[in-house]
Protein backbone atom coordinates (compact mmCIF):
# COMPACT_ATOMS: atom_id res chain seq x y z
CA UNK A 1 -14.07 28.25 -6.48
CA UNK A 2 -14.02 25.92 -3.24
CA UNK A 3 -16.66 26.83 -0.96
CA UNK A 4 -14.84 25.96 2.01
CA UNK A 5 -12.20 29.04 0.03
CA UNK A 6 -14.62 31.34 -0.34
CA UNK A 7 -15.73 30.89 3.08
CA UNK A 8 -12.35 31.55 4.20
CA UNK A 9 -11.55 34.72 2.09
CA UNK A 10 -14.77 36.23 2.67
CA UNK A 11 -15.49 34.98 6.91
CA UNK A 12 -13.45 33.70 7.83
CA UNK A 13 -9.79 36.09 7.43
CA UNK A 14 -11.95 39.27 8.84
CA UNK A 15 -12.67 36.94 11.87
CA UNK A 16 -9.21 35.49 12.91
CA UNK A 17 -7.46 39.16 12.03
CA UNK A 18 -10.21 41.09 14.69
CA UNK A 19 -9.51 38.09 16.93
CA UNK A 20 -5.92 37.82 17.00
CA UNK A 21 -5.14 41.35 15.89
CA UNK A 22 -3.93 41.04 12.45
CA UNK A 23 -3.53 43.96 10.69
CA UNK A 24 -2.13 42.73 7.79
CA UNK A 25 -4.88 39.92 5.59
CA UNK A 26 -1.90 37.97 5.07
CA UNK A 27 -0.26 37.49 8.28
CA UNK A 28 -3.73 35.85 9.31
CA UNK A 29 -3.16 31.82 9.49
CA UNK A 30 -4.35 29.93 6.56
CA UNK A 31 -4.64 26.27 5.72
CA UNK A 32 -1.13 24.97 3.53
CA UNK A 33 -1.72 21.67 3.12
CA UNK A 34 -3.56 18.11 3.62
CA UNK A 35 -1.87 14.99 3.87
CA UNK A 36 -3.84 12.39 3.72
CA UNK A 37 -1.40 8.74 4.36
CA UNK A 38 -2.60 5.28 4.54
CA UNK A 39 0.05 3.05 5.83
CA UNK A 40 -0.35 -1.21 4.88
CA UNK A 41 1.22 -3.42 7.38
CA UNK A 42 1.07 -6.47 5.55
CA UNK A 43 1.64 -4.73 2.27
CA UNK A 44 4.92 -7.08 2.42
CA UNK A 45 3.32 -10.39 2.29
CA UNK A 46 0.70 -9.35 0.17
CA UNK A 47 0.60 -6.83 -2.81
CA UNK A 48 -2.99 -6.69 -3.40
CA UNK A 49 -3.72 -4.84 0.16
CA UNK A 50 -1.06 -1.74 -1.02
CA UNK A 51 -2.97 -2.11 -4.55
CA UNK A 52 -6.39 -1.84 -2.82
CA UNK A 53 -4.67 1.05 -0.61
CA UNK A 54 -3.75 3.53 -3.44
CA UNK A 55 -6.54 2.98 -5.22
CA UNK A 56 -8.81 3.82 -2.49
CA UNK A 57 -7.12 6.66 -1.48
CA UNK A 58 -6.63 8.08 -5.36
CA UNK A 59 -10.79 7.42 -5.27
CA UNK A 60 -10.94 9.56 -1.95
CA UNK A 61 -8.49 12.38 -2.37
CA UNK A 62 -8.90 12.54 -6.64
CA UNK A 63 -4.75 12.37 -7.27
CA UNK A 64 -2.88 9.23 -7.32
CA UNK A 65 -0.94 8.57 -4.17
CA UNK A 66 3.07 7.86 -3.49
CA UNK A 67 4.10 4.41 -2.47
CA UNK A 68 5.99 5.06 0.55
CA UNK A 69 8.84 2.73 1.89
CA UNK A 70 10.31 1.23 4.66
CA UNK A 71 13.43 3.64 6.19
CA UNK A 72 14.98 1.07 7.93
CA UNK A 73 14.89 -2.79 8.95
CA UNK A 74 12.59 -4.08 11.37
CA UNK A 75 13.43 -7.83 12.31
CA UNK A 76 10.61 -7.94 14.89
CA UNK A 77 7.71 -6.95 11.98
CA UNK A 78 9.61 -8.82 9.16
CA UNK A 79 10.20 -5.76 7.20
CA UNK A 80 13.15 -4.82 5.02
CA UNK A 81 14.68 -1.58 4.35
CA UNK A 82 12.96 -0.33 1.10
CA UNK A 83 10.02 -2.34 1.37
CA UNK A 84 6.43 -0.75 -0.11
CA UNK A 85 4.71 -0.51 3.21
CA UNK A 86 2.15 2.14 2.70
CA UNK A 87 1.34 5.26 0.13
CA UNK A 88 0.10 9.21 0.50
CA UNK A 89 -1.19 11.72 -1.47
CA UNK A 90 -0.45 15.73 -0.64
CA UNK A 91 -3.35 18.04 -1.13
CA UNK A 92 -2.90 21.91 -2.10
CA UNK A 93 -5.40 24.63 -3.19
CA UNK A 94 -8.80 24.07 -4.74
CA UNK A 95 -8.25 20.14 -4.04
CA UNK A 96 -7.30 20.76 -0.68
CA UNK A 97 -10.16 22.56 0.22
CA UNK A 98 -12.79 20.25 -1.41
CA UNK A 99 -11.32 16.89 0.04
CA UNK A 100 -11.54 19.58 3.92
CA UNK A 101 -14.83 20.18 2.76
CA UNK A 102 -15.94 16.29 1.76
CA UNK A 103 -14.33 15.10 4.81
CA UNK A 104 -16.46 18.20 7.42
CA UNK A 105 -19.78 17.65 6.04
CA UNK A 106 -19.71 13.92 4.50
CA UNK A 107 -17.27 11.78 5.57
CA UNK A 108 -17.23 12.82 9.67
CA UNK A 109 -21.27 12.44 10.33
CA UNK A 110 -20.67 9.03 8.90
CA UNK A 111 -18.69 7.70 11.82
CA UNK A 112 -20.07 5.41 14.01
CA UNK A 113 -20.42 6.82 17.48
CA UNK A 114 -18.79 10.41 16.44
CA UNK A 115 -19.04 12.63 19.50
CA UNK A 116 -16.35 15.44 17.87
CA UNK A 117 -12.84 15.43 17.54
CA UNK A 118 -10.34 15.67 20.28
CA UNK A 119 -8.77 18.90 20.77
CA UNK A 120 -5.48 17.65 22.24
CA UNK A 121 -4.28 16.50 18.78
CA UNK A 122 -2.44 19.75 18.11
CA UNK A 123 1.31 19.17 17.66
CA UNK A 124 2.23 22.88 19.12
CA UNK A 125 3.23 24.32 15.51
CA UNK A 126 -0.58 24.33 14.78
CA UNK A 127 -1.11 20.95 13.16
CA UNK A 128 -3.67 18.57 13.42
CA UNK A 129 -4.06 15.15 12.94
CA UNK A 130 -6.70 12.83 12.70
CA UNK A 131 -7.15 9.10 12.61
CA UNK A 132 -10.28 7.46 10.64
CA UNK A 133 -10.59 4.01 11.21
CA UNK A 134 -12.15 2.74 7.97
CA UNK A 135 -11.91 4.34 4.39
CA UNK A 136 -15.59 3.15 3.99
CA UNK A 137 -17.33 6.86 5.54
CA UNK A 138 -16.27 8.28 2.57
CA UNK A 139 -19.31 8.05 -0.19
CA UNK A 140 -16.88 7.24 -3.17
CA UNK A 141 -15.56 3.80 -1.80
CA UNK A 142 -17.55 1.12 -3.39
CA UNK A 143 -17.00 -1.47 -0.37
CA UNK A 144 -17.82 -4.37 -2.18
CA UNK A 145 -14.38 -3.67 -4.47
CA UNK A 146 -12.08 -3.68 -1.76
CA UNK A 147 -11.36 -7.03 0.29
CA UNK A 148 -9.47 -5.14 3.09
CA UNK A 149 -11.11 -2.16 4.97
CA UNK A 150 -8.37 0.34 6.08
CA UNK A 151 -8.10 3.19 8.18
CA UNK A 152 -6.38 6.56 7.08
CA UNK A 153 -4.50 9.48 8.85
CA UNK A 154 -5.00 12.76 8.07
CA UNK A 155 -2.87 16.03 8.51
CA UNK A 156 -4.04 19.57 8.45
CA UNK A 157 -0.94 21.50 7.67
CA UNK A 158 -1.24 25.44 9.40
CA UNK A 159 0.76 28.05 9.42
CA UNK A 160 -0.06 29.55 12.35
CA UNK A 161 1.92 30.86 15.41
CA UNK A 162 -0.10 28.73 18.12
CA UNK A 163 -2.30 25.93 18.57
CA UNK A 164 -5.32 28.48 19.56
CA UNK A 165 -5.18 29.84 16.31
CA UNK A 166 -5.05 26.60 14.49
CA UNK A 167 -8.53 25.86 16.61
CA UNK A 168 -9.90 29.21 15.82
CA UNK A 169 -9.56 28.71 11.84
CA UNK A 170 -10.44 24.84 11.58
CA UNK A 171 -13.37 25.83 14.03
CA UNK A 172 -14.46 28.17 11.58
CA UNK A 173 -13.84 26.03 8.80
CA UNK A 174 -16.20 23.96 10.40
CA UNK A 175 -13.85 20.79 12.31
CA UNK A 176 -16.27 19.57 14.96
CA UNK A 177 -14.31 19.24 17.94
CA UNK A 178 -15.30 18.18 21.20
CA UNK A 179 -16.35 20.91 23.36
């Protein structure tokens, strides 16, 4: 099992249910899903950057990604409706919680100048996302492969009621944000 699951079954639930007033284990917020999506802007003019994309990304999340595609024209960027312009990978369960786990303790003291994350990036449903700026902090990129450095978003998926409790379970999961 994940240790970042165990964590949460064991610690973690007990925690947020005393906090918040639970009574019920499974009304306590949990962690549904990461969504880790690398978008490619000049994916159109050249093929090799969205090649070098998914592959990173399947190296970094362990699952091969989804090309995603252009919803609608853009004259201004050159880019047609249907175009390949990125790709994304959806993480759930035991993945999920080792990729959380990878990104908390490897990938996040790897970043130059890293002084925590902001707390304002909360969406209101309970959210969170996160902007790296170069795929390279994580351990299993080989940089000399890859020609083009990209940067990633990623999305912690909650179901909780608020942004506080969002906070309160990624704190304990162990997000660094600022203080």
């Amino acid at each position: 099992m994940a240790r970042l699951l165990e964590k949460y079954k064991t610690e973690i639930v007990p925690k947020l249910a005393e906090q918040f007033g639970y009574r019920n284990r499974m009304a306590v917020p949990k962690l549904v899903k990461i969504v880790v999506n690398m978008g490619v802007g000049r994916a159109t003019e050249e093929a090799k950057r969205l090649e070098d994309a998914c592959s990173a990304i399947a190296q970094i999340t362990g699952q091969q990604p989804l090309v995603t595609k252009a919803k609608q024209s853009v004259s201004g960027f050159k880019l047609r409706k249907g175009a390949r312009i990125g790709c994304k990978v959806t993480l759930r369960g035991r993945r999920m919680y080792e990729f959380l786990d990878r990104l908390i303790s490897v990938a996040m003291p790897r970043i130059r100048d890293f002084r925590g994350l902001p707390v304002e990036a909360f969406d209101g449903s309970g959210n969170y996302s996160l902007g790296i700026a170069e795929q390279l902090v994580f351990p299993e990129v080989d940089p000399d492969k890859y020609e083009y450095a990209g940067g990633l978003q990623v999305t912690l998926v909650v179901d909780a009621k608020s942004s506080e409790e969002s906070q309160a379970l990624l704190s304990q999961l162990g997000m660094p944000f600022k203080v």
